[in-house]
Protein backbone atom coordinates (compact mmCIF):
# COMPACT_ATOMS: atom_id res chain seq x y z
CA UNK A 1 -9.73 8.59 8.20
CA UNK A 2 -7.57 7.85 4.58
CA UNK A 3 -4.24 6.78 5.26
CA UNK A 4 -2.28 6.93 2.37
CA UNK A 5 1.22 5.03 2.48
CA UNK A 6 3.72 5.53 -0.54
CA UNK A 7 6.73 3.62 -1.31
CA UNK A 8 7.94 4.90 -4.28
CA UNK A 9 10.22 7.44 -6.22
CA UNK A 10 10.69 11.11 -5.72
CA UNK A 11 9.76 11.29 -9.19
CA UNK A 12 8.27 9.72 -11.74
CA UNK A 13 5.30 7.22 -12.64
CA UNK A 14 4.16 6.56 -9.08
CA UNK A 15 5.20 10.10 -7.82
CA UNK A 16 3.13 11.67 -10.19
CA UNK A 17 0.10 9.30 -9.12
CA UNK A 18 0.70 9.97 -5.62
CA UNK A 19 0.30 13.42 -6.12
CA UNK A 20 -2.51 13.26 -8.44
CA UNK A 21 -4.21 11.53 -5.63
CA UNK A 22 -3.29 13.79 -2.99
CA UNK A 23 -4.16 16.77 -5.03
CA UNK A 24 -7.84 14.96 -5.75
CA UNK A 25 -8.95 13.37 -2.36
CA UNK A 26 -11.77 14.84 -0.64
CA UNK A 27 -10.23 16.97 2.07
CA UNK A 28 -13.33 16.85 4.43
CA UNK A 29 -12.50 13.80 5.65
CA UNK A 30 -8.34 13.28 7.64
CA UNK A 31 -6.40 12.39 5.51
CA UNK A 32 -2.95 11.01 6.53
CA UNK A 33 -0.09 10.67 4.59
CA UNK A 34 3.32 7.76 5.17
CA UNK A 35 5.61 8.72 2.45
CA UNK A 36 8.07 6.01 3.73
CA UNK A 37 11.01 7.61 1.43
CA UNK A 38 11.08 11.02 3.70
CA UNK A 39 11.93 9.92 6.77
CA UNK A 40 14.45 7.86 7.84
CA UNK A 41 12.82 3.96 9.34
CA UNK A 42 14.06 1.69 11.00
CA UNK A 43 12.67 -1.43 10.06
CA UNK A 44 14.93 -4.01 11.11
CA UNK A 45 13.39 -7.04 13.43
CA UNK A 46 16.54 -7.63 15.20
CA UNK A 47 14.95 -9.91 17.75
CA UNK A 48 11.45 -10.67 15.40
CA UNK A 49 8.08 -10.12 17.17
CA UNK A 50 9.72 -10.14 20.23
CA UNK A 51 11.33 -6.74 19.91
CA UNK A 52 9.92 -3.62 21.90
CA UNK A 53 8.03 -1.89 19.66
CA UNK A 54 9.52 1.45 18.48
CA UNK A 55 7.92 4.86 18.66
CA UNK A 56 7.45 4.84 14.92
CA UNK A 57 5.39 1.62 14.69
CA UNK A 58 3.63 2.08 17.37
CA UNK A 59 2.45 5.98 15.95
CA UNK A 60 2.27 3.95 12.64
CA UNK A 61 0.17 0.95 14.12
CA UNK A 62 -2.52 3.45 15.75
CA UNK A 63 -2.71 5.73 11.99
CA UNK A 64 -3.66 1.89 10.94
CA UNK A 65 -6.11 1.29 13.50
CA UNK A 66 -8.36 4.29 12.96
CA UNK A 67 -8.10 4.30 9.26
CA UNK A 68 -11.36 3.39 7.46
CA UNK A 69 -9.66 2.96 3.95
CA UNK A 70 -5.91 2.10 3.66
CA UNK A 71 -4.25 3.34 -0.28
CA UNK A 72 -0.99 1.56 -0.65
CA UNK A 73 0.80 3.62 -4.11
CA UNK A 74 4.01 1.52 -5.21
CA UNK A 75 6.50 0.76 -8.07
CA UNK A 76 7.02 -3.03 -8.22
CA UNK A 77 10.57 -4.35 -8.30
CA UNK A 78 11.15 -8.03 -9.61
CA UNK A 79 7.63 -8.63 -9.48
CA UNK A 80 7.94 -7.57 -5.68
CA UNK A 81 6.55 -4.51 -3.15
CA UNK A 82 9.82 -1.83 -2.62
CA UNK A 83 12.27 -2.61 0.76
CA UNK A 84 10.93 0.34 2.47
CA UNK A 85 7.02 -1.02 1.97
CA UNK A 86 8.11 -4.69 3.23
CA UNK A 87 9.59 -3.45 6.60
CA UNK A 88 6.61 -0.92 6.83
CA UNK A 89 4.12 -3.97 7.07
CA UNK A 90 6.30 -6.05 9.14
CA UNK A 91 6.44 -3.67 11.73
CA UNK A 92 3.27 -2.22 11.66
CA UNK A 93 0.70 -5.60 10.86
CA UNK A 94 1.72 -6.39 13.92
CA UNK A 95 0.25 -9.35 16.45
CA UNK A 96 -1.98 -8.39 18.87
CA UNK A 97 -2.77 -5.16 16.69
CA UNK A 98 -3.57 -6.57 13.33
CA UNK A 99 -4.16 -9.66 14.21
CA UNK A 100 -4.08 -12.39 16.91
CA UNK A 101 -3.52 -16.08 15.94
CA UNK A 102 -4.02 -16.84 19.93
CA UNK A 103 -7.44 -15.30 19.91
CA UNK A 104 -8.62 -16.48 16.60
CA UNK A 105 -8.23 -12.82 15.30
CA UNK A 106 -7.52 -13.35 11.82
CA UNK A 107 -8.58 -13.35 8.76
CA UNK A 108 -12.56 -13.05 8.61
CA UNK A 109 -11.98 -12.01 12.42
CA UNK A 110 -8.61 -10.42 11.94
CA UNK A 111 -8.32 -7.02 14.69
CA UNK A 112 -9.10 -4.57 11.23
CA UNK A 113 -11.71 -6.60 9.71
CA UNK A 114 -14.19 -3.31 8.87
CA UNK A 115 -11.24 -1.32 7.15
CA UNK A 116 -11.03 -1.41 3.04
CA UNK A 117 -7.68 -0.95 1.19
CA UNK A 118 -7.10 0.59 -2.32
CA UNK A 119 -3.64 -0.80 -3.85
CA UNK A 120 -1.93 0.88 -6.95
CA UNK A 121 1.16 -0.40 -8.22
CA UNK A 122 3.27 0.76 -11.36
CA UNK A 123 5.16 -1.53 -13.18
CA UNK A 124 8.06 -1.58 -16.16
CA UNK A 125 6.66 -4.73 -18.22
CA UNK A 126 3.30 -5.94 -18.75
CA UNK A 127 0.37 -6.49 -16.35
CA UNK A 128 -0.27 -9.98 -18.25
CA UNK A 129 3.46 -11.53 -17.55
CA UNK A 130 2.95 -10.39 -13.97
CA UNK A 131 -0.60 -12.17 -13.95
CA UNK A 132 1.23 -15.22 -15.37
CA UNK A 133 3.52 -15.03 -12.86
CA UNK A 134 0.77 -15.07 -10.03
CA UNK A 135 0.94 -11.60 -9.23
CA UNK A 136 3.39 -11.75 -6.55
CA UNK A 137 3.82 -7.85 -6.78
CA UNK A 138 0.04 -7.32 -5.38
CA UNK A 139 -0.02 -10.99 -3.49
CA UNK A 140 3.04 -10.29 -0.45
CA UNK A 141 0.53 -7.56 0.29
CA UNK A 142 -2.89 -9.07 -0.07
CA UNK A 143 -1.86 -11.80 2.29
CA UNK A 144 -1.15 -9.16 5.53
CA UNK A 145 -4.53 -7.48 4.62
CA UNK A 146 -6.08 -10.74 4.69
CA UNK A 147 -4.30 -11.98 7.76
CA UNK A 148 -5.41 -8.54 9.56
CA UNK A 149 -9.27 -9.27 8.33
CA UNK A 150 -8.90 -6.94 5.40
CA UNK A 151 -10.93 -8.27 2.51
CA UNK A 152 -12.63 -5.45 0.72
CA UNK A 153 -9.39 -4.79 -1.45
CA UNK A 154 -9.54 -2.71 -4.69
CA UNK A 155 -6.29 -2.60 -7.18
CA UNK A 156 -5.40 -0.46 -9.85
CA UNK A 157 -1.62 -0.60 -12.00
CA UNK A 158 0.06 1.36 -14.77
CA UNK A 159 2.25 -1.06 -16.69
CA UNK A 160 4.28 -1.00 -19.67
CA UNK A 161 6.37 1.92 -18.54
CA UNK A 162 9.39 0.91 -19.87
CA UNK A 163 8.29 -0.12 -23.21
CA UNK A 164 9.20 2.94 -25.86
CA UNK A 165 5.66 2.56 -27.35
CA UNK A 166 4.27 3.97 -24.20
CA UNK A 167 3.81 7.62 -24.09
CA UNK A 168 3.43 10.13 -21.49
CA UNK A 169 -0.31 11.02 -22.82
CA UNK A 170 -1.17 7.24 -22.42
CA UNK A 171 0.49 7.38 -18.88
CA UNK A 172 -0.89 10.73 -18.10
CA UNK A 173 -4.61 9.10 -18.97
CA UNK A 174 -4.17 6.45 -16.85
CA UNK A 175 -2.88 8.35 -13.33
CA UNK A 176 -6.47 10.49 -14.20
CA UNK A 177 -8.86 7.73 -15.00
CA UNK A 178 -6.95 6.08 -11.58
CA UNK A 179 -7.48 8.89 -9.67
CA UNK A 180 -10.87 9.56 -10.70
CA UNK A 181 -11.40 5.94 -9.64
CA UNK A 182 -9.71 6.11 -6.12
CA UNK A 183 -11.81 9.33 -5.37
CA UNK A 184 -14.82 7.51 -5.92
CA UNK A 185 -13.59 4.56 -3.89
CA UNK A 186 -13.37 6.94 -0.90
C-alpha cells in the first residue's frame, strides 16, 4: 500500500504536485490518501506519550503500519515542515508502534524498518541557502523515519517560487519531471 500524506495549500505549488501525483500513481496497487488540511486533527499531546491514543492516530498509526512506501508532499515554512505535518508525526510515530527504545526497536531495528519514504517539499527561496542552513526543512522529518527504522528515503523540492524570475513553465516542468520520478519510485 502508498500512503500519501499532504500538508500543504488548497492551492498552489504543492497542491498542484499533489495532484499531479495522485492523478499519475499506479492505481493497481491501494493507494491511501491523509490530506491533513481537510479534516479537522487534533494533535495536541496534552499529557505527552502518556495520553490515550485517539481514534484518529490510532486509524492513522495502522495506514502507517501496512504502508510499503510512505510520500510526504509539503511547503516548508522558516526552513521548517507545516503545524499540521508536525502534530501528524507526533501522534502517529508513536512508541511501541514506530518504534520501541525499551526493546531496542529503533533505528536499523525500528518497528517499520522494511517501509521506504518519498519526501517532496516546495520552498520560496533557494534549495542552496536551505542546504547551508542544514536542511532543517527535510531533517525534523528524516530523524522520525530514522528513529522508526526508515532508511530508504528519496527527496525531491521545487524552490525558488517566490523569486519573479521563476515562471510557471519552469514550475510546471518540475511537478512533471517529479512526478515522473515518484511513479517510478513506486
Amino acid at each position: 500500500m502508498i500512503s500519501i500524506i499532504y500538508a500543504g495549500n488548497r492551492d498552489g505549488v504543492c497542491a498542484e504536485l499533489f495532484k499531479n501525483i495522485r492523478t499519475h500513481i499506479n492505481f493497481s496497487q491501494t493507494v491511501n490518501v491523509i490530506d491533513l488540511q481537510c479534516n479537522q486533527y487534533d494533535f495536541r499531546l496534552t499529557q505527552g506519550y502518556h495520553q490515550p491514543l485517539s481514534e484518529t492516530w490510532k486509524q492513522h498509526i495502522q495506514i502507517m503500519e501496512q504502508s510499503d512506501t510512505l510520500i510526504f508532499i509539503y511547503p516548508l515554512y522558516w526552513f521548517n515542515m507545516p503545524m499540521l505535518l508536525k502534530g501528524f508525526v507526533d501522534t502517529t510515530f508513536w512508541p511501541d508502534y514506530a518504534f520501541s527504545f525499551k526493546d531496542k526497536k529503533f533505528l536499523k531495528n525500528g518497528l517499520w524498518k522494511d517501509k521506504k519514504a518519498i519526501i517532496i517539499y516546495t520552498l520560496g527561496g533557494s534549495e542552496w541557502f536551505h542546504r547551508l542552513n542544514k536542511r532543517l526543512g527535510y531533517r525534523v522529518l528524516k530523524y522520525p523515519l530514522n528513529i522508526s527504522g526508515i532508511f530508504d528515503i528519496t527527496t525531491f523540492y521545487i524552490d525558488n517560487l517566490n523569486r519573479s524570475a521563476t515562471h510557471s513553465t519552469h514550475v510546471q516542468k518540475r511537478i512533471n519531471t517529479i512526478t515522473h520520478k515518484v511513479t517510478k519510485l513506486i
